[in-house]
C-alpha atoms as a PDB file:
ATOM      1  CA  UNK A   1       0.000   0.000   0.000  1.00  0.00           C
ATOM      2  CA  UNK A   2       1.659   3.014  -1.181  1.00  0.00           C
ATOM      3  CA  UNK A   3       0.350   6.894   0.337  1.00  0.00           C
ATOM      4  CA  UNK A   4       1.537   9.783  -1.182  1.00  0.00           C
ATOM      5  CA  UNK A   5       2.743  12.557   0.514  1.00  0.00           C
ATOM      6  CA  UNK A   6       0.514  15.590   1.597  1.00  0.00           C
ATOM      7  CA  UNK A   7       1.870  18.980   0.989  1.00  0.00           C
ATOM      8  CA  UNK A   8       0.888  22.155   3.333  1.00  0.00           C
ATOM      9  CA  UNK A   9       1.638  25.536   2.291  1.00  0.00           C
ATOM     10  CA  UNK A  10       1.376  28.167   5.023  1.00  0.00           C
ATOM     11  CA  UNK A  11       1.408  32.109   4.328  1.00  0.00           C
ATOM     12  CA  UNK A  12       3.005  33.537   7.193  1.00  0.00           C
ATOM     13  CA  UNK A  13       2.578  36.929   6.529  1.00  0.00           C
ATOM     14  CA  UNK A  14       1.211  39.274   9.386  1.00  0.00           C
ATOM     15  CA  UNK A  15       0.167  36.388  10.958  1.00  0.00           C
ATOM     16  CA  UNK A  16       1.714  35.498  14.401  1.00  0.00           C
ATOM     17  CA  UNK A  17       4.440  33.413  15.525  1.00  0.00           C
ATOM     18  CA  UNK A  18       2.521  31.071  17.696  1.00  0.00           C
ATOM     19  CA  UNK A  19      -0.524  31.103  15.272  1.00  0.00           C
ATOM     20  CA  UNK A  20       1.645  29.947  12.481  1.00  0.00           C
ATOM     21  CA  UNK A  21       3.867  27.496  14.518  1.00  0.00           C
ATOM     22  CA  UNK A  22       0.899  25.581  16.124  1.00  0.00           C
ATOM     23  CA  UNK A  23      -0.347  24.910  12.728  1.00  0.00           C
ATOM     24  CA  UNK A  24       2.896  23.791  11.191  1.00  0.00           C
ATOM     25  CA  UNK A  25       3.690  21.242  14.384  1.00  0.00           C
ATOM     26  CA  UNK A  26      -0.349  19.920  14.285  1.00  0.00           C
ATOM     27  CA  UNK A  27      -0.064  19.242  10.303  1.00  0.00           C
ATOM     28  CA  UNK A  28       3.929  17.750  11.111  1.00  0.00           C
ATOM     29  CA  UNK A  29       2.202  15.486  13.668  1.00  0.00           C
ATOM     30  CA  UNK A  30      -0.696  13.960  11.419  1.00  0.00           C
ATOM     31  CA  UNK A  31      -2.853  15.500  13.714  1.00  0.00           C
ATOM     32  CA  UNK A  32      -5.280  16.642  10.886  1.00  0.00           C
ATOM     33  CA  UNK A  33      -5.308  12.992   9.307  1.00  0.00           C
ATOM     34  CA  UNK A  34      -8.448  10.973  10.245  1.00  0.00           C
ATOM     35  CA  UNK A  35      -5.884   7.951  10.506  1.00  0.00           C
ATOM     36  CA  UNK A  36      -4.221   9.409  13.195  1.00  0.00           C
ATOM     37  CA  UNK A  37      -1.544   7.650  15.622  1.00  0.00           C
ATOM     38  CA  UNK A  38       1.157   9.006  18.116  1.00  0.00           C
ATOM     39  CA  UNK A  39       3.644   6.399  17.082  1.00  0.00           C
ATOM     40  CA  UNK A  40       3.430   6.213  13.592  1.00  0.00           C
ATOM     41  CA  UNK A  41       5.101   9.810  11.625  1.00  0.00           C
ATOM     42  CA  UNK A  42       2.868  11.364   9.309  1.00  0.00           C
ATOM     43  CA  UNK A  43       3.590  11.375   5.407  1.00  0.00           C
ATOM     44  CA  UNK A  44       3.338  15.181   5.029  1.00  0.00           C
ATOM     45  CA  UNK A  45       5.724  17.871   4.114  1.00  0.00           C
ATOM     46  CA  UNK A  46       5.057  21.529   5.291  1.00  0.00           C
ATOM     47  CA  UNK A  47       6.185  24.676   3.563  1.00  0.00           C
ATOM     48  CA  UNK A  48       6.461  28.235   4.937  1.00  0.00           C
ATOM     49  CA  UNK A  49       6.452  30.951   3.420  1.00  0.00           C
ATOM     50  CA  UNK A  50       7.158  34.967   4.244  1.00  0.00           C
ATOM     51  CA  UNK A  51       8.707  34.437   7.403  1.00  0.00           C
ATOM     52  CA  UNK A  52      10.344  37.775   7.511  1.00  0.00           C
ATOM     53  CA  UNK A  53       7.020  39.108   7.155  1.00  0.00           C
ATOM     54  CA  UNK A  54       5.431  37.630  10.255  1.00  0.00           C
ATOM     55  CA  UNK A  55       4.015  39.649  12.946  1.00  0.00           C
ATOM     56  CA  UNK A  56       5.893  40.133  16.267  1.00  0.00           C
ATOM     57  CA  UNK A  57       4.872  42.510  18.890  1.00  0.00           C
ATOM     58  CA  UNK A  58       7.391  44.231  20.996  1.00  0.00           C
ATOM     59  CA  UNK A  59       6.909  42.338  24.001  1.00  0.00           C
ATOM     60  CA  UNK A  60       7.511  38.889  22.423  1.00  0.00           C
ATOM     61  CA  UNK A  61      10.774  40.394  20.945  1.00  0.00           C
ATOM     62  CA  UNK A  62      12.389  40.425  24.213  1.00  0.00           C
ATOM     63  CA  UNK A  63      11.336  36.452  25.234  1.00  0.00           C
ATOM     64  CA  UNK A  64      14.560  34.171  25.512  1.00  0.00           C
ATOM     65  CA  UNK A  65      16.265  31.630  23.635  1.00  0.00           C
ATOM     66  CA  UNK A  66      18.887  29.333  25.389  1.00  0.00           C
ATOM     67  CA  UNK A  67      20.772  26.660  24.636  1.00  0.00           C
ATOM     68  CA  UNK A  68      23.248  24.762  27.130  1.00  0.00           C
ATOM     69  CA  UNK A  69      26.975  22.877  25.895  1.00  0.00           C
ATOM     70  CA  UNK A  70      26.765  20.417  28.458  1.00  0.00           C
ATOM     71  CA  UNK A  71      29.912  22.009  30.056  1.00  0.00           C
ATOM     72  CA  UNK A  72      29.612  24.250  33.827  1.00  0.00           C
ATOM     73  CA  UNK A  73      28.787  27.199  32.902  1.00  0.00           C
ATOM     74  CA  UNK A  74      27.926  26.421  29.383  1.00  0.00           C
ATOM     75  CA  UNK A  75      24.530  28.207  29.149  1.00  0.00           C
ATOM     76  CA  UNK A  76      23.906  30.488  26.180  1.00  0.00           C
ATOM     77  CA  UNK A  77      20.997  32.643  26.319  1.00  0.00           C
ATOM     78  CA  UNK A  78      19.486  35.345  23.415  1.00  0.00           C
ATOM     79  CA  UNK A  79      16.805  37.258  22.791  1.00  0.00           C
ATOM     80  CA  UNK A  80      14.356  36.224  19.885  1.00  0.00           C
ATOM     81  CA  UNK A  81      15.127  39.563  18.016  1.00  0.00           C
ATOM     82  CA  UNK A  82      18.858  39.403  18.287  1.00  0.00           C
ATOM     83  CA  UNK A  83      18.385  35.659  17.069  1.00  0.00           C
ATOM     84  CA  UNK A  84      16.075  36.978  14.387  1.00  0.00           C
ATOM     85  CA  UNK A  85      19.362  39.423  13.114  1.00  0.00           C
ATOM     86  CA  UNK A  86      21.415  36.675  13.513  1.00  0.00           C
ATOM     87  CA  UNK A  87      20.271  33.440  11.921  1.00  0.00           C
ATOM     88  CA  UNK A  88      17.196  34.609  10.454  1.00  0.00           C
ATOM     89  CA  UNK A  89      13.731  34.386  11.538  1.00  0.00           C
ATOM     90  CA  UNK A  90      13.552  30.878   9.444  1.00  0.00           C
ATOM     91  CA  UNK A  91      15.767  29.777  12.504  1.00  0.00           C
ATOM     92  CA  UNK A  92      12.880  31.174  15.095  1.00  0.00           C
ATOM     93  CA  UNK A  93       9.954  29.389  13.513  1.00  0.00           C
ATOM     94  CA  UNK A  94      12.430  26.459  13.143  1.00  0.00           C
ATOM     95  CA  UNK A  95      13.042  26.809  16.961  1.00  0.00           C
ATOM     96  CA  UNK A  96       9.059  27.654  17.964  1.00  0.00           C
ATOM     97  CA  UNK A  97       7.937  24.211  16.164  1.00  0.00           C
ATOM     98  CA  UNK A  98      10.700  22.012  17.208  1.00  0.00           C
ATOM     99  CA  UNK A  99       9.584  23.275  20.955  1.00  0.00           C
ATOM    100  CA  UNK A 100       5.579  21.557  20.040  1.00  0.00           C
ATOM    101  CA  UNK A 101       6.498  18.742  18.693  1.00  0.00           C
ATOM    102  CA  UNK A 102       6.975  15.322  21.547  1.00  0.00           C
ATOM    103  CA  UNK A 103      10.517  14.500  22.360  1.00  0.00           C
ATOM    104  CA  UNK A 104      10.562  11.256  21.066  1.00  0.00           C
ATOM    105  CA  UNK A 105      12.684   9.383  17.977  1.00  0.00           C
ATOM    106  CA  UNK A 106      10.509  11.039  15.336  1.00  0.00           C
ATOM    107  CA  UNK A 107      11.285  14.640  16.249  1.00  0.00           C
ATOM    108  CA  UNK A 108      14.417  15.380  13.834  1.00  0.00           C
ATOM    109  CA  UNK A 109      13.076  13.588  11.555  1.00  0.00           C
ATOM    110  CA  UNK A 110       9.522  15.546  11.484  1.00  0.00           C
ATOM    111  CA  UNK A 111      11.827  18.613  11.487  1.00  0.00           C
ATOM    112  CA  UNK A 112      13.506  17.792   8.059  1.00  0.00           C
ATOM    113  CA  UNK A 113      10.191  17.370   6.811  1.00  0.00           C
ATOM    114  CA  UNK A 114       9.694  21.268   7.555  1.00  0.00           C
ATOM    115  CA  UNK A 115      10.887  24.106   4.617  1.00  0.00           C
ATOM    116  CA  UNK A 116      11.033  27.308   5.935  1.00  0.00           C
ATOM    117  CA  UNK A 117      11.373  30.688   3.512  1.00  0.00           C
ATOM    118  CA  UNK A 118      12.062  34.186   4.175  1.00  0.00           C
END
């Protein structure tokens, strides 16, 4: 039995981060699919577009990244604008939607499936 893939295509512009993140991780999922089942990864690919475009208030500008080495000491904190300058705001929806989806063995795998465009 062969399925073929499902294709989403999400306009991000002047929507908000959250809005368009919760979509892209629900459709990533397979929650959408009547067939639905946690352990089984969904045959879908999802496509944003006009990232640069999306709407950010102030407030949520200022909200924290981290990351940690592993090392003492070894914890790297940024704000989501100064991560926006300096990766790109592809890397902040990348960031948002790996945070919804389960931390299980499908997870980097249900990432790649994601295309992100400025």
């Amino acid at each position: 039995m062969e399925t073929e893939t499902k294709t989403f295509t999400i306009d991000a512009t002047g929507k908000r981060l959250g809005k368009v993140a919760t979509e892209a991780a629900s459709y990533l999922i397979g929650k959408n699919d009547p067939a639905f089942a946690k352990h089984i990864m969904a045959d879908v690919e999802v496509k944003i577009e006009n990232v640069s475009k999306l709407d950010i208030p102030e407030k949520k500008k200022e909200e924290i990244y981290q990351s940690y080495s592993g090392y003492p000491g070894g914890r790297r904190t940024e704000t989501l604008e100064h991560l926006g300058k300096r990766l790109g705001y592809a890397e902040v929806v990348r960031r948002t939607i790996g945070g919804m989806l389960p931390n299980n063995k499908h997870k980097k795998r249900l990432l790649l499936k994601l295309t992100i465009t400025e």
